[in-house]
N, C-alpha and C. Protein backbone atom coordinates (compact mmCIF):
# COMPACT_ATOMS: atom_id res chain seq x y z
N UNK A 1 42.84 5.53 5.52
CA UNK A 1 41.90 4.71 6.26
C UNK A 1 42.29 3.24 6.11
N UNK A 2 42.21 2.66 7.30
CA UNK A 2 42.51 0.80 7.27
C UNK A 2 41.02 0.08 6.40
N UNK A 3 42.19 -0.77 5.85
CA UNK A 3 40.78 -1.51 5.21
C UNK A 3 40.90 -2.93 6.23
N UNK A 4 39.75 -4.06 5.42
CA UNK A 4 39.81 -5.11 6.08
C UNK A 4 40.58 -6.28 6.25
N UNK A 5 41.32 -5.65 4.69
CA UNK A 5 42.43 -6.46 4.29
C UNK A 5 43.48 -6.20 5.43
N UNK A 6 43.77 -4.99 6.12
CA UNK A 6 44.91 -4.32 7.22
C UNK A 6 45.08 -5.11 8.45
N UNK A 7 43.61 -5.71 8.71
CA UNK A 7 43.42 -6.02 9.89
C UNK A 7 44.20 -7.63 10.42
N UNK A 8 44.68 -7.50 11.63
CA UNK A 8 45.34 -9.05 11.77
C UNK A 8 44.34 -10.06 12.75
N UNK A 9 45.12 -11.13 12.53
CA UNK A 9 44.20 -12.38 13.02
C UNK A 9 43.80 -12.13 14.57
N UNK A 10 43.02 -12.30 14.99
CA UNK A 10 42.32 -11.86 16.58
C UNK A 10 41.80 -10.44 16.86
N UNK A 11 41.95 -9.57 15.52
CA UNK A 11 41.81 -8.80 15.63
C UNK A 11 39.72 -8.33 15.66
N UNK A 12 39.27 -7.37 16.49
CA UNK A 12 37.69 -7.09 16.60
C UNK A 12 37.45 -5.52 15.93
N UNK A 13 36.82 -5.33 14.74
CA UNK A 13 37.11 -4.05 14.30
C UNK A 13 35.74 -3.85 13.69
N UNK A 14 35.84 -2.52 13.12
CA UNK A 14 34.25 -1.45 13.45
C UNK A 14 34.28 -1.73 11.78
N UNK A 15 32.86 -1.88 11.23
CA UNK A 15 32.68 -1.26 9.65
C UNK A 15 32.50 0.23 10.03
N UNK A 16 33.22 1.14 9.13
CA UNK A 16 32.91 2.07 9.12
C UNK A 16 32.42 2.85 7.67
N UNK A 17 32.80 1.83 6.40
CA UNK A 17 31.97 2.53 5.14
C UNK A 17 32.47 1.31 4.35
N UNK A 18 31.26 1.01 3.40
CA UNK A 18 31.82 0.19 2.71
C UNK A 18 31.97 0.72 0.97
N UNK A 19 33.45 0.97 0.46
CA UNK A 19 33.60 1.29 -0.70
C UNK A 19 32.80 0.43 -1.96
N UNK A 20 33.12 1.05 -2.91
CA UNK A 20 33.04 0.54 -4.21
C UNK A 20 31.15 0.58 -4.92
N UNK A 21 30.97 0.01 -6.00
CA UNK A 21 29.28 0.11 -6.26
C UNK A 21 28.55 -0.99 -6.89
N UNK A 22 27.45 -0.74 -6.97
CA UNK A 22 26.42 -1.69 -7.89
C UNK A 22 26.73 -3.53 -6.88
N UNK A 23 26.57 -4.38 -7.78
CA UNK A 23 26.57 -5.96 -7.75
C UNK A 23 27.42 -6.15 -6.15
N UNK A 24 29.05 -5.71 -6.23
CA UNK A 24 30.26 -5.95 -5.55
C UNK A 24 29.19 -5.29 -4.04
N UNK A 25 28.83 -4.42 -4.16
CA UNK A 25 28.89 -3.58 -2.77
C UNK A 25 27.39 -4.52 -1.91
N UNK A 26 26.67 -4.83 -3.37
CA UNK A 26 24.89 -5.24 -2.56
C UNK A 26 25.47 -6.98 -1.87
N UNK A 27 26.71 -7.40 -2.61
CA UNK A 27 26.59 -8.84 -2.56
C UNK A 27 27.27 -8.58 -0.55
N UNK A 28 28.13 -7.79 -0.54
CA UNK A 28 29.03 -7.66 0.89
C UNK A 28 27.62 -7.39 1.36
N UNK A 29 26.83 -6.18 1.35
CA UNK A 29 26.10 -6.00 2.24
C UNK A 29 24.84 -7.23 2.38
N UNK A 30 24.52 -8.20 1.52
CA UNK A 30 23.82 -9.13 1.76
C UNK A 30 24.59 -10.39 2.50
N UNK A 31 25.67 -10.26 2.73
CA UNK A 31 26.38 -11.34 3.82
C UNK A 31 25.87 -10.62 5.08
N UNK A 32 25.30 -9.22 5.62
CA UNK A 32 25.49 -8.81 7.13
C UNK A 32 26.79 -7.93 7.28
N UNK A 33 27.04 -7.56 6.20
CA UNK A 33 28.45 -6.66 6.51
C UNK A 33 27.63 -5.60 5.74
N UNK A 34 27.85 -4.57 7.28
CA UNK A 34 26.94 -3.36 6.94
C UNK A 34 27.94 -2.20 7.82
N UNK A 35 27.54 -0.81 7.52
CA UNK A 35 28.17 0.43 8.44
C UNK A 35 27.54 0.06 10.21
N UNK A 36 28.59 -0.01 10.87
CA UNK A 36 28.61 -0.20 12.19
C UNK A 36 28.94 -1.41 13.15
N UNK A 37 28.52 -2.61 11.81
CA UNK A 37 28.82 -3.94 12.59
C UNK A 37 30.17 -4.25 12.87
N UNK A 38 30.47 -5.35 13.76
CA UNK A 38 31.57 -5.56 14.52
C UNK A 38 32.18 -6.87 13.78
N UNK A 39 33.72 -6.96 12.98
CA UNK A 39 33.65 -7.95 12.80
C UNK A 39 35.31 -8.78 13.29
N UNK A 40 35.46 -9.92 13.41
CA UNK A 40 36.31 -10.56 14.02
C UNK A 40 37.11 -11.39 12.97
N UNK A 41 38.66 -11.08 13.31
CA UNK A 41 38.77 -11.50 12.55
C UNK A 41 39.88 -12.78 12.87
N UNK A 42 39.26 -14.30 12.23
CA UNK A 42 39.69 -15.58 12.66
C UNK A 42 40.26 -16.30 12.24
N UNK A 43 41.11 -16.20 10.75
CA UNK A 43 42.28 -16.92 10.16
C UNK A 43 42.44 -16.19 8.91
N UNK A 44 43.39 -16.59 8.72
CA UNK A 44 44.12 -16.00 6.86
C UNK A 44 44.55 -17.29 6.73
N UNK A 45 44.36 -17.79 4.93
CA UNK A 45 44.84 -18.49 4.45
C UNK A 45 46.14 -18.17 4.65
N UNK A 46 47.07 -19.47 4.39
CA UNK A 46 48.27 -19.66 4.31
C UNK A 46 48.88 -18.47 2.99
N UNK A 47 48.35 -18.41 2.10
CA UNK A 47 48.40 -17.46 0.82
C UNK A 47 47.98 -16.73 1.18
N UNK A 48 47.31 -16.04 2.42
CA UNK A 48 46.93 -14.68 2.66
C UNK A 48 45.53 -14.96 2.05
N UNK A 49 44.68 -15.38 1.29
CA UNK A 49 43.48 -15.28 0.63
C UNK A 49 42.76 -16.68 0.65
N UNK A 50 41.67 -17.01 1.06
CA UNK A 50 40.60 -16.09 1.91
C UNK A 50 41.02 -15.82 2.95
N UNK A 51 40.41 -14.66 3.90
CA UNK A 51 40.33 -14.34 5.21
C UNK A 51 38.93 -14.89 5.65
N UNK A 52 38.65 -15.65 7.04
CA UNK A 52 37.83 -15.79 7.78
C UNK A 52 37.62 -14.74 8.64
N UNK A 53 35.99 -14.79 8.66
CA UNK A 53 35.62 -13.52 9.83
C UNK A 53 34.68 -14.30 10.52
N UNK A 54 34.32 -13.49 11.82
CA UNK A 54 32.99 -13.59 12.19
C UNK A 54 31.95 -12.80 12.27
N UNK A 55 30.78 -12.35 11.73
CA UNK A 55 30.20 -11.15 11.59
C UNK A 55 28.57 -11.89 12.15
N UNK A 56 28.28 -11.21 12.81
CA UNK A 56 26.51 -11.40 13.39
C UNK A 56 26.46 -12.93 13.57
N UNK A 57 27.32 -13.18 14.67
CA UNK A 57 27.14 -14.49 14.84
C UNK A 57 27.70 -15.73 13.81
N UNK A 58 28.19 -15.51 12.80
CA UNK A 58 28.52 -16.58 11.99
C UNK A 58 29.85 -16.24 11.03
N UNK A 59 30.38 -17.16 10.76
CA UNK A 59 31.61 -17.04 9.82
C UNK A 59 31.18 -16.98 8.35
N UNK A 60 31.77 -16.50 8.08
CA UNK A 60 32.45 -16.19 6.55
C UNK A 60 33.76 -16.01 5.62
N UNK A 61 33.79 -16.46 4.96
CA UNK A 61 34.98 -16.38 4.01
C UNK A 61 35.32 -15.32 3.13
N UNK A 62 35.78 -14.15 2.87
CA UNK A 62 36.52 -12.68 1.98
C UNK A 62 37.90 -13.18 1.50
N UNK A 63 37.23 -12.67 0.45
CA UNK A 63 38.38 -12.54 -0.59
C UNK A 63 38.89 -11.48 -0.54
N UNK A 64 40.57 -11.32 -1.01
CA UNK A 64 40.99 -10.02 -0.35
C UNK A 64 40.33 -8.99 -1.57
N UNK A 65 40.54 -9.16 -2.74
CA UNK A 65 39.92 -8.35 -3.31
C UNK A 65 38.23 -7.41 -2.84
N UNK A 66 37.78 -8.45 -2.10
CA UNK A 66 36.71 -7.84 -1.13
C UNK A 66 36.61 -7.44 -0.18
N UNK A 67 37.77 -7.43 0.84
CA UNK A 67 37.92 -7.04 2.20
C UNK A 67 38.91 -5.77 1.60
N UNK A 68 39.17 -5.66 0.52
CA UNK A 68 39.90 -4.31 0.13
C UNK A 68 39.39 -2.76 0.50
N UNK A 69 37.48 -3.36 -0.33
CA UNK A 69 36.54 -2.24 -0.35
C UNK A 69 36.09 -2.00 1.05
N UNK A 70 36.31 -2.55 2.12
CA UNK A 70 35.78 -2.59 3.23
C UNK A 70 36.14 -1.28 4.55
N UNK A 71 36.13 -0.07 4.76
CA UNK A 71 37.29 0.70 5.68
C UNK A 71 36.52 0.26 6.85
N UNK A 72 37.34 -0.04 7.24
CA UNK A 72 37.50 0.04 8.92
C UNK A 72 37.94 1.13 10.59
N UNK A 73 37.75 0.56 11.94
CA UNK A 73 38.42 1.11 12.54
C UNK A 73 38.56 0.02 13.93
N UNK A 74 39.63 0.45 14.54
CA UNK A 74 39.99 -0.95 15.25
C UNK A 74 39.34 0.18 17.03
């Protein structure tokens, strides 16, 4: 399965489950990154880390270690 980390810049892709538990998983799902939403994706650091998204209207910043737990589908 693609994670979020897989995904490239311009790319518009599906949550489809979000891995991992406890603290890590409530903090993603309290940004609006939930099973089903749509998210966009709008720069990579030069180092690859952070990735910018856009999710429910607004940007955000992932760390890849956090866009790891994320599977996707394009």
């Amino acid at each position: 399965m693609k994670t979020l980390r897989d995904a490239g810049i311009g790319d518009t892709v599906k949550v489809v489950k979000i891995n991992g538990a406890g603290a890590i998983k409530r903090r993603i799902m309290d940004m609006g990154i939930t099973k089903g939403v749509e998210i966009k994706i709008r720069k990579v650091a030069p180092l690859g880390d952070p990735v910018e998204i856009t999710v429910r209207g607004y940007e955000l910043s992932l760390r890849k270690a956090d866009a790891e737990i994320i599977e996707i589908e394009e």
